[in-house]
PDB file of N, CA and C in Angstrom:
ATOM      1  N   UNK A   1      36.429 -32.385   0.605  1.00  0.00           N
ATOM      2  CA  UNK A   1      35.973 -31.547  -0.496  1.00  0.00           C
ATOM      3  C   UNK A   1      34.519 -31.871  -0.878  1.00  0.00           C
ATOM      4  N   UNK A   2      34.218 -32.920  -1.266  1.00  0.00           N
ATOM      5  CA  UNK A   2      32.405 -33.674  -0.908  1.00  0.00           C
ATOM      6  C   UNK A   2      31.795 -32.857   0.013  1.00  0.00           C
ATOM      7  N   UNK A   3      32.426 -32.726   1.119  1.00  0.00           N
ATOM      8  CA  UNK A   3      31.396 -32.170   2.242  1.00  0.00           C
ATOM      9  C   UNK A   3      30.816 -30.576   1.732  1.00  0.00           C
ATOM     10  N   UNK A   4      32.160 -29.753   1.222  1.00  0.00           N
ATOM     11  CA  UNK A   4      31.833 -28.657   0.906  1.00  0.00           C
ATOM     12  C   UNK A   4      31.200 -28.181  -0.123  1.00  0.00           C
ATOM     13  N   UNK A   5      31.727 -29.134  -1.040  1.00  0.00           N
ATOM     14  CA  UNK A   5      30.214 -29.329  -2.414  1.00  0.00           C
ATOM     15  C   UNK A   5      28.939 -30.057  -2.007  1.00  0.00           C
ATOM     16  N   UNK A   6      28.594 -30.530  -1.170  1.00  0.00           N
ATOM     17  CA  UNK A   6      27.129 -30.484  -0.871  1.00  0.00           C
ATOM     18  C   UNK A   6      26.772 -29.499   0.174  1.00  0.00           C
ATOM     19  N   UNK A   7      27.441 -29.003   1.127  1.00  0.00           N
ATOM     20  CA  UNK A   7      27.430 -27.902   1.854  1.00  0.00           C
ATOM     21  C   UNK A   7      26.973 -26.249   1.076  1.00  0.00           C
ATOM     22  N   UNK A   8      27.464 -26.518  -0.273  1.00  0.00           N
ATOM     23  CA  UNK A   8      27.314 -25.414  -0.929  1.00  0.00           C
ATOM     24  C   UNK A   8      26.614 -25.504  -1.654  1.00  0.00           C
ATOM     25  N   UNK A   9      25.768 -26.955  -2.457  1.00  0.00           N
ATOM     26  CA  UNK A   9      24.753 -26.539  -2.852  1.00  0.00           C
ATOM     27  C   UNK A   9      23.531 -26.955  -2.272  1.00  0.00           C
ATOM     28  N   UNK A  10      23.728 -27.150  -0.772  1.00  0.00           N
ATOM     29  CA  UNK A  10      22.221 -26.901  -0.137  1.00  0.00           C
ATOM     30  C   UNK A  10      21.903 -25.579   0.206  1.00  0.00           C
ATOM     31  N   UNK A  11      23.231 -25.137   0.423  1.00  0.00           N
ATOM     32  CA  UNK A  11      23.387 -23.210   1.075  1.00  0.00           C
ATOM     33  C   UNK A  11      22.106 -22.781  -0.402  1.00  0.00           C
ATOM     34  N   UNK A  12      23.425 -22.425  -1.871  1.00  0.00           N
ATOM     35  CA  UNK A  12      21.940 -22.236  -2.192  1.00  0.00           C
ATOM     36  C   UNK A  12      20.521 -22.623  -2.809  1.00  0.00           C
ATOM     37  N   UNK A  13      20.395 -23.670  -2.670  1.00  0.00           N
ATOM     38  CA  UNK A  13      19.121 -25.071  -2.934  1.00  0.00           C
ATOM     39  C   UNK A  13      18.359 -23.808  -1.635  1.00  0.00           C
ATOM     40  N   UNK A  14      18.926 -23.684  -0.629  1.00  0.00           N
ATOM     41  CA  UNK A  14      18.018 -22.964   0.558  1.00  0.00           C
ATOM     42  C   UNK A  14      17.305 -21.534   0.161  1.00  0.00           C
ATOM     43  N   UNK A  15      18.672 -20.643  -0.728  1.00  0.00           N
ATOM     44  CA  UNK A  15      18.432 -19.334  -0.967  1.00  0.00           C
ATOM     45  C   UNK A  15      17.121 -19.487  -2.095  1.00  0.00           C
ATOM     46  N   UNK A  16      17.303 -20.378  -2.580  1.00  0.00           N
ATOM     47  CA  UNK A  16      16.459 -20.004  -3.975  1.00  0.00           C
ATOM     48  C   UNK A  16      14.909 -20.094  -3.562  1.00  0.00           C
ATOM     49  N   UNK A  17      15.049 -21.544  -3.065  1.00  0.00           N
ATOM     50  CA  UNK A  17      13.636 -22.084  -2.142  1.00  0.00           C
ATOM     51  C   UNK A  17      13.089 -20.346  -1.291  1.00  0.00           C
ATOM     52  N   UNK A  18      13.953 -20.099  -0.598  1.00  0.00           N
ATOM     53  CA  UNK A  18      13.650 -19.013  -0.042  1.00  0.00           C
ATOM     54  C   UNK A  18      13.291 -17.616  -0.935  1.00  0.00           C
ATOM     55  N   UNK A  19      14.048 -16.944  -1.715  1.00  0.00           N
ATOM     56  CA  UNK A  19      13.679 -16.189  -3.227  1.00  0.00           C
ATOM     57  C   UNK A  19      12.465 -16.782  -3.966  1.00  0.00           C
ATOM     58  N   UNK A  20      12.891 -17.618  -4.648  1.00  0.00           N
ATOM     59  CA  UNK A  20      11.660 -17.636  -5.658  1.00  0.00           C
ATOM     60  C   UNK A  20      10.204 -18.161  -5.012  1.00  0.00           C
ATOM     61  N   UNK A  21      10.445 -19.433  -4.999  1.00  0.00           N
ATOM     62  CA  UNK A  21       8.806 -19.719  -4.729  1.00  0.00           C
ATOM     63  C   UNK A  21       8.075 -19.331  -2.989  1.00  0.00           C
ATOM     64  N   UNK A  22       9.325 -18.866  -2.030  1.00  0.00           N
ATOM     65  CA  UNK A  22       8.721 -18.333  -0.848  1.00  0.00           C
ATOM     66  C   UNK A  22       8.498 -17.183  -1.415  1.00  0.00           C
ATOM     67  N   UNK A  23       8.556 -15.954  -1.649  1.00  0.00           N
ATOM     68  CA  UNK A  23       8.570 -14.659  -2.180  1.00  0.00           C
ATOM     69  C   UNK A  23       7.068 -15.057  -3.117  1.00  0.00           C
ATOM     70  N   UNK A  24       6.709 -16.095  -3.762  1.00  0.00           N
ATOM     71  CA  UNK A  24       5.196 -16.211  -4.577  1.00  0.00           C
ATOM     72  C   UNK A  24       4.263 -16.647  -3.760  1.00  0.00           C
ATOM     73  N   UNK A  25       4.527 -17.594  -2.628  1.00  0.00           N
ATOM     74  CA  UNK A  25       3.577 -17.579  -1.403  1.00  0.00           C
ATOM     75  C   UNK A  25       3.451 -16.339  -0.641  1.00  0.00           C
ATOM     76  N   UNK A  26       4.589 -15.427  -0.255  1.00  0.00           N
ATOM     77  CA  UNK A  26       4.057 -14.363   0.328  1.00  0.00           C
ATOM     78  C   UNK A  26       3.106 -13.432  -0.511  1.00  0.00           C
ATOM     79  N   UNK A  27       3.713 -13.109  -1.535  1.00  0.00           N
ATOM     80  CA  UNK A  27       2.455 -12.698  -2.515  1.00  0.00           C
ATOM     81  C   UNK A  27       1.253 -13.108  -2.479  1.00  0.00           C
ATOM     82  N   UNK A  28       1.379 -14.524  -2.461  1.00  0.00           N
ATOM     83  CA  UNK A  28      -0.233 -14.679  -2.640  1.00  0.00           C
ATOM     84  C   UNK A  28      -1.124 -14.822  -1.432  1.00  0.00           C
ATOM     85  N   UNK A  29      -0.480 -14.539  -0.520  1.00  0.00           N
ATOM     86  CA  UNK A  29      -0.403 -14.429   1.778  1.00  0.00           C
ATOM     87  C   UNK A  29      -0.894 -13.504   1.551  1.00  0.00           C
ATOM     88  N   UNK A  30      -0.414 -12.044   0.875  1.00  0.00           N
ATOM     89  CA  UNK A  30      -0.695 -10.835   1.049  1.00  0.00           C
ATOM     90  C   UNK A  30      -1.908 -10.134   0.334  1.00  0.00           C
ATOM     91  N   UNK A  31      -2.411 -10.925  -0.567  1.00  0.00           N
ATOM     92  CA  UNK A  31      -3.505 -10.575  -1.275  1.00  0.00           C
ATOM     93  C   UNK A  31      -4.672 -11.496  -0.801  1.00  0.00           C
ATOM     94  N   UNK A  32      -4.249 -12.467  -0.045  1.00  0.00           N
ATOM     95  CA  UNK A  32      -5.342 -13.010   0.770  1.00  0.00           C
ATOM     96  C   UNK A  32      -6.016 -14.405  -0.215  1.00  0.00           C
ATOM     97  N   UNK A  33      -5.334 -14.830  -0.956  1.00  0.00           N
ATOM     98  CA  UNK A  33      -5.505 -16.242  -1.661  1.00  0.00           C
ATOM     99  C   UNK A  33      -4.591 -17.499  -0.901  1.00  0.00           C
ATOM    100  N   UNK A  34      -4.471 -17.291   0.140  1.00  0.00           N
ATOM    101  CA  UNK A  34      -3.723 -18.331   0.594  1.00  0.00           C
ATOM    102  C   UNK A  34      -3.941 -17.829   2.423  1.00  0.00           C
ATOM    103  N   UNK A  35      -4.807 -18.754   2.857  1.00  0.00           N
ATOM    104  CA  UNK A  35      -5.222 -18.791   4.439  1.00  0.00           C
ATOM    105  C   UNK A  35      -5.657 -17.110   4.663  1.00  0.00           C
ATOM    106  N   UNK A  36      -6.942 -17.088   4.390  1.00  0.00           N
ATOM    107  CA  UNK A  36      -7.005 -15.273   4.660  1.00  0.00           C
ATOM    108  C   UNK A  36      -7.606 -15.392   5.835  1.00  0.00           C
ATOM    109  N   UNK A  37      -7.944 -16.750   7.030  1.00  0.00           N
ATOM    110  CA  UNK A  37      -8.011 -16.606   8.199  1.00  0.00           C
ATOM    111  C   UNK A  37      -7.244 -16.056   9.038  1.00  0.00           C
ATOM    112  N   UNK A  38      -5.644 -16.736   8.736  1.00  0.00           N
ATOM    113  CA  UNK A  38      -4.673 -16.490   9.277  1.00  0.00           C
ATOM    114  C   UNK A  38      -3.784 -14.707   9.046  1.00  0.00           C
ATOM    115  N   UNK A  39      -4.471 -14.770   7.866  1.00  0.00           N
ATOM    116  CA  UNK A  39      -3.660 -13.249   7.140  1.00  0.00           C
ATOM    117  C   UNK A  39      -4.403 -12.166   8.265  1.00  0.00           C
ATOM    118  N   UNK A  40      -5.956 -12.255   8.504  1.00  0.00           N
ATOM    119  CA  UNK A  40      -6.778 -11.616   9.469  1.00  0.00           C
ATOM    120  C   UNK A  40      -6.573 -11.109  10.884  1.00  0.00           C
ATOM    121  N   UNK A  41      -6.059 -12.748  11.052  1.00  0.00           N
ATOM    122  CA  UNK A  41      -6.039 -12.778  12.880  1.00  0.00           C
ATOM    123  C   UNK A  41      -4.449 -11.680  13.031  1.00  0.00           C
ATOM    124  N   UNK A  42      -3.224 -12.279  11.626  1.00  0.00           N
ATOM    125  CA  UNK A  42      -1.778 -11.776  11.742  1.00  0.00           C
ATOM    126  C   UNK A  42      -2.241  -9.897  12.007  1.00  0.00           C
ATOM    127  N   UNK A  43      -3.234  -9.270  11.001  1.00  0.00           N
ATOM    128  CA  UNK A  43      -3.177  -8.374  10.831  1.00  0.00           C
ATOM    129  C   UNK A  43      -3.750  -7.203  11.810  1.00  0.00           C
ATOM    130  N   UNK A  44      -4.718  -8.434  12.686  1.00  0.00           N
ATOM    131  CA  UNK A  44      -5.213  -7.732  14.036  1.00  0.00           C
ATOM    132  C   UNK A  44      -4.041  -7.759  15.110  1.00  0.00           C
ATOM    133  N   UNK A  45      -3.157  -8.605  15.315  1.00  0.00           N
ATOM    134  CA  UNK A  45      -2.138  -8.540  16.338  1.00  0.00           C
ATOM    135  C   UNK A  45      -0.861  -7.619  16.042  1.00  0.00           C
ATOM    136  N   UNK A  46      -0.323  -7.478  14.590  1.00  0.00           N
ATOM    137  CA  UNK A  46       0.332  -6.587  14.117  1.00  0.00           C
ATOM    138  C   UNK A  46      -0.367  -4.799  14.557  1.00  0.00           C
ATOM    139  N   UNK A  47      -1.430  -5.122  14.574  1.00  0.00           N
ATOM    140  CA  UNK A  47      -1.811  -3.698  14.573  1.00  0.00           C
ATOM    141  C   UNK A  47      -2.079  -3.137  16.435  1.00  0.00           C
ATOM    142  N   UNK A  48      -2.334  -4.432  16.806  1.00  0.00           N
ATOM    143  CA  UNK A  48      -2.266  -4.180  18.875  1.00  0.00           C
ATOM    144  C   UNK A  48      -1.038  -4.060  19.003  1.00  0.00           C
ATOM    145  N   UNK A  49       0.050  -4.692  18.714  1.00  0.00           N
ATOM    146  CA  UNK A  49       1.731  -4.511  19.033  1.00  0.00           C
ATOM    147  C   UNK A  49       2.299  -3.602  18.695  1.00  0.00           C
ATOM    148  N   UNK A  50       1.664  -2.651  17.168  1.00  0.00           N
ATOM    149  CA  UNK A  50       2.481  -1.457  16.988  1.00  0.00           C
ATOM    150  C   UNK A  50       1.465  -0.213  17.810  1.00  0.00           C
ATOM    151  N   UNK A  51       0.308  -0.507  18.417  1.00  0.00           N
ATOM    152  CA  UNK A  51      -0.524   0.564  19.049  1.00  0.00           C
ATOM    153  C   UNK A  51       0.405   0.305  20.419  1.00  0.00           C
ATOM    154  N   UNK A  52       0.704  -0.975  20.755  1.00  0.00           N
ATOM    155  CA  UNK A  52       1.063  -0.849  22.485  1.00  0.00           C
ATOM    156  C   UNK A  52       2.960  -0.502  22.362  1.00  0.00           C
ATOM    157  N   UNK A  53       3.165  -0.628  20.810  1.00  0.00           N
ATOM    158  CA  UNK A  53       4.762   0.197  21.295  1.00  0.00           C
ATOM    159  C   UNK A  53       4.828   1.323  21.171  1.00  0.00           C
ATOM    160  N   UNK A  54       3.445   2.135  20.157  1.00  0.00           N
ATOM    161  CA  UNK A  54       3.703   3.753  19.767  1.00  0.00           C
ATOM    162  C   UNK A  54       3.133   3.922  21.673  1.00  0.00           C
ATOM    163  N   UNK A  55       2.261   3.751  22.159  1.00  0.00           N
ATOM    164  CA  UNK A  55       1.636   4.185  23.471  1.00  0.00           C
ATOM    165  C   UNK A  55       2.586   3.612  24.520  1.00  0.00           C
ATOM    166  N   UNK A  56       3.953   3.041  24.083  1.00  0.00           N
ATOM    167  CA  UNK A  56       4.723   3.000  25.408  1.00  0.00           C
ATOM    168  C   UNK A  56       6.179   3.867  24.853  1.00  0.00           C
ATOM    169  N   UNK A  57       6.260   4.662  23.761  1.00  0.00           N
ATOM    170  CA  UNK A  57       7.100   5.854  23.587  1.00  0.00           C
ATOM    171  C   UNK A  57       7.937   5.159  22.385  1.00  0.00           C
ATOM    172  N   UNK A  58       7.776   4.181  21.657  1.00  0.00           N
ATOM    173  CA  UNK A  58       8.473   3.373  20.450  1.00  0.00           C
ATOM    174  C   UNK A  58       7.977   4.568  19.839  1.00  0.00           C
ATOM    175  N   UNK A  59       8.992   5.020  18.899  1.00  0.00           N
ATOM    176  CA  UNK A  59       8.730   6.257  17.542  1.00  0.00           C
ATOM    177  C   UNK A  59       9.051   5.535  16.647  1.00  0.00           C
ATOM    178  N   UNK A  60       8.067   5.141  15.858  1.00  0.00           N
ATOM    179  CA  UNK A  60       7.929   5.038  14.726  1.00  0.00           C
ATOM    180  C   UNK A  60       7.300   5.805  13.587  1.00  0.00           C
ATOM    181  N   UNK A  61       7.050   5.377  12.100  1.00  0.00           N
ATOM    182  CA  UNK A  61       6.451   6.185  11.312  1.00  0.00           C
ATOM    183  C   UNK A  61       4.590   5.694  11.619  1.00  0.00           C
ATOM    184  N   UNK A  62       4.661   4.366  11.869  1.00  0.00           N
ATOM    185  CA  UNK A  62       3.260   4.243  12.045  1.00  0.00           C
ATOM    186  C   UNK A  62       2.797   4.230  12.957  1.00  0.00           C
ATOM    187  N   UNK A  63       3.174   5.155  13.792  1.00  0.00           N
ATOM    188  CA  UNK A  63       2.633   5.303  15.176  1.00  0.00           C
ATOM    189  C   UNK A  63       1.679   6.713  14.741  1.00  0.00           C
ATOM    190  N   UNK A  64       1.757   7.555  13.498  1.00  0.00           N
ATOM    191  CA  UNK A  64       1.051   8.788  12.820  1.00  0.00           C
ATOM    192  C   UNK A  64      -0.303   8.073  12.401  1.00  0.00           C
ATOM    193  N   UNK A  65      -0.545   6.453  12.125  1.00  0.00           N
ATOM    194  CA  UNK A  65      -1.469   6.300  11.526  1.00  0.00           C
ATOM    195  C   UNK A  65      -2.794   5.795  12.759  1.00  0.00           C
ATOM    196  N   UNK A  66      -2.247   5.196  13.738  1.00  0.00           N
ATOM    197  CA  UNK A  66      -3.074   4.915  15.317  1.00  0.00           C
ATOM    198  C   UNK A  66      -3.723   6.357  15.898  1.00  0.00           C
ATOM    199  N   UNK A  67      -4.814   6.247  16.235  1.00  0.00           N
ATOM    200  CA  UNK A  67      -5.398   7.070  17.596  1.00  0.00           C
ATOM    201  C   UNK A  67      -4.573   6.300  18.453  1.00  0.00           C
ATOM    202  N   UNK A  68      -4.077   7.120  19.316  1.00  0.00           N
ATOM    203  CA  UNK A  68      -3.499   6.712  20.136  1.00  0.00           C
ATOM    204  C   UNK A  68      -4.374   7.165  22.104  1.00  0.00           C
ATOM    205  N   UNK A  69      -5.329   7.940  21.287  1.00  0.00           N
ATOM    206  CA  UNK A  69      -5.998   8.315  22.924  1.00  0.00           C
ATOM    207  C   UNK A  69      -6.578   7.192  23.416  1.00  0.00           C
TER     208      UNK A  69
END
Protein backbone atom coordinates (compact mmCIF):
# COMPACT_ATOMS: atom_id res chain seq x y z
CA UNK A 1 0.00 0.00 0.00
CA UNK A 2 3.29 2.50 0.57
CA UNK A 3 4.23 1.69 -2.85
CA UNK A 4 0.94 2.94 -4.23
CA UNK A 5 0.82 6.05 -2.13
CA UNK A 6 4.05 7.21 -3.35
CA UNK A 7 3.30 5.89 -6.80
CA UNK A 8 0.39 8.22 -6.71
CA UNK A 9 1.74 11.09 -5.52
CA UNK A 10 4.63 11.29 -7.87
CA UNK A 11 1.95 10.48 -10.80
CA UNK A 12 0.62 13.79 -9.80
CA UNK A 13 3.84 15.76 -8.29
CA UNK A 14 4.56 14.94 -12.38
CA UNK A 15 1.11 16.36 -13.72
CA UNK A 16 1.33 19.54 -11.94
CA UNK A 17 5.18 20.12 -12.63
CA UNK A 18 3.98 19.51 -16.10
CA UNK A 19 0.57 22.05 -15.93
CA UNK A 20 1.62 24.75 -14.01
CA UNK A 21 5.08 25.90 -14.12
CA UNK A 22 5.91 23.91 -17.63
CA UNK A 23 2.84 25.65 -19.32
CA UNK A 24 4.73 29.33 -17.79
CA UNK A 25 8.02 28.33 -19.45
CA UNK A 26 6.29 27.62 -22.63
CA UNK A 27 4.75 30.94 -22.42
CA UNK A 28 7.58 32.63 -21.86
CA UNK A 29 9.48 30.13 -24.98
CA UNK A 30 6.81 31.59 -27.05
CA UNK A 31 7.16 35.20 -26.62
CA UNK A 32 10.81 34.82 -26.89
CA UNK A 33 12.06 35.71 -23.14
CA UNK A 34 13.52 32.52 -22.61
CA UNK A 35 16.41 31.22 -25.30
CA UNK A 36 15.06 33.22 -28.43
CA UNK A 37 18.14 31.54 -30.16
CA UNK A 38 16.67 28.37 -29.86
CA UNK A 39 12.89 29.61 -30.35
CA UNK A 40 14.55 30.93 -34.00
CA UNK A 41 16.47 28.04 -35.20
CA UNK A 42 12.88 25.70 -33.76
CA UNK A 43 10.88 28.07 -35.94
CA UNK A 44 13.02 27.82 -39.13
CA UNK A 45 12.89 23.89 -39.09
CA UNK A 46 9.15 23.79 -38.17
CA UNK A 47 8.54 25.79 -41.14
CA UNK A 48 11.07 23.41 -43.77
CA UNK A 49 9.13 20.20 -42.35
CA UNK A 50 5.66 21.54 -42.86
CA UNK A 51 6.87 23.03 -46.56
CA UNK A 52 8.50 19.41 -47.33
CA UNK A 53 5.17 17.55 -46.07
CA UNK A 54 2.60 20.07 -47.84
CA UNK A 55 5.12 19.49 -51.23
CA UNK A 56 5.09 15.70 -50.68
CA UNK A 57 0.95 15.62 -50.67
CA UNK A 58 0.50 15.94 -46.48
CA UNK A 59 -2.96 18.15 -46.46
CA UNK A 60 -2.92 20.20 -44.05
CA UNK A 61 -4.43 23.66 -43.07
CA UNK A 62 -0.96 25.22 -43.26
CA UNK A 63 0.06 24.02 -46.24
CA UNK A 64 -2.54 27.43 -47.59
CA UNK A 65 0.03 29.59 -45.86
CA UNK A 66 3.59 28.20 -47.92
CA UNK A 67 4.42 29.06 -51.63
CA UNK A 68 4.74 25.99 -52.44
CA UNK A 69 6.28 26.55 -56.17
Amino acid sequence: MKVLRYALFMHCLGWYVQIHPGHGILGLWFIGAVNKELQDRTKVLVDQYSIDLCKSGFDMKACADYDLN
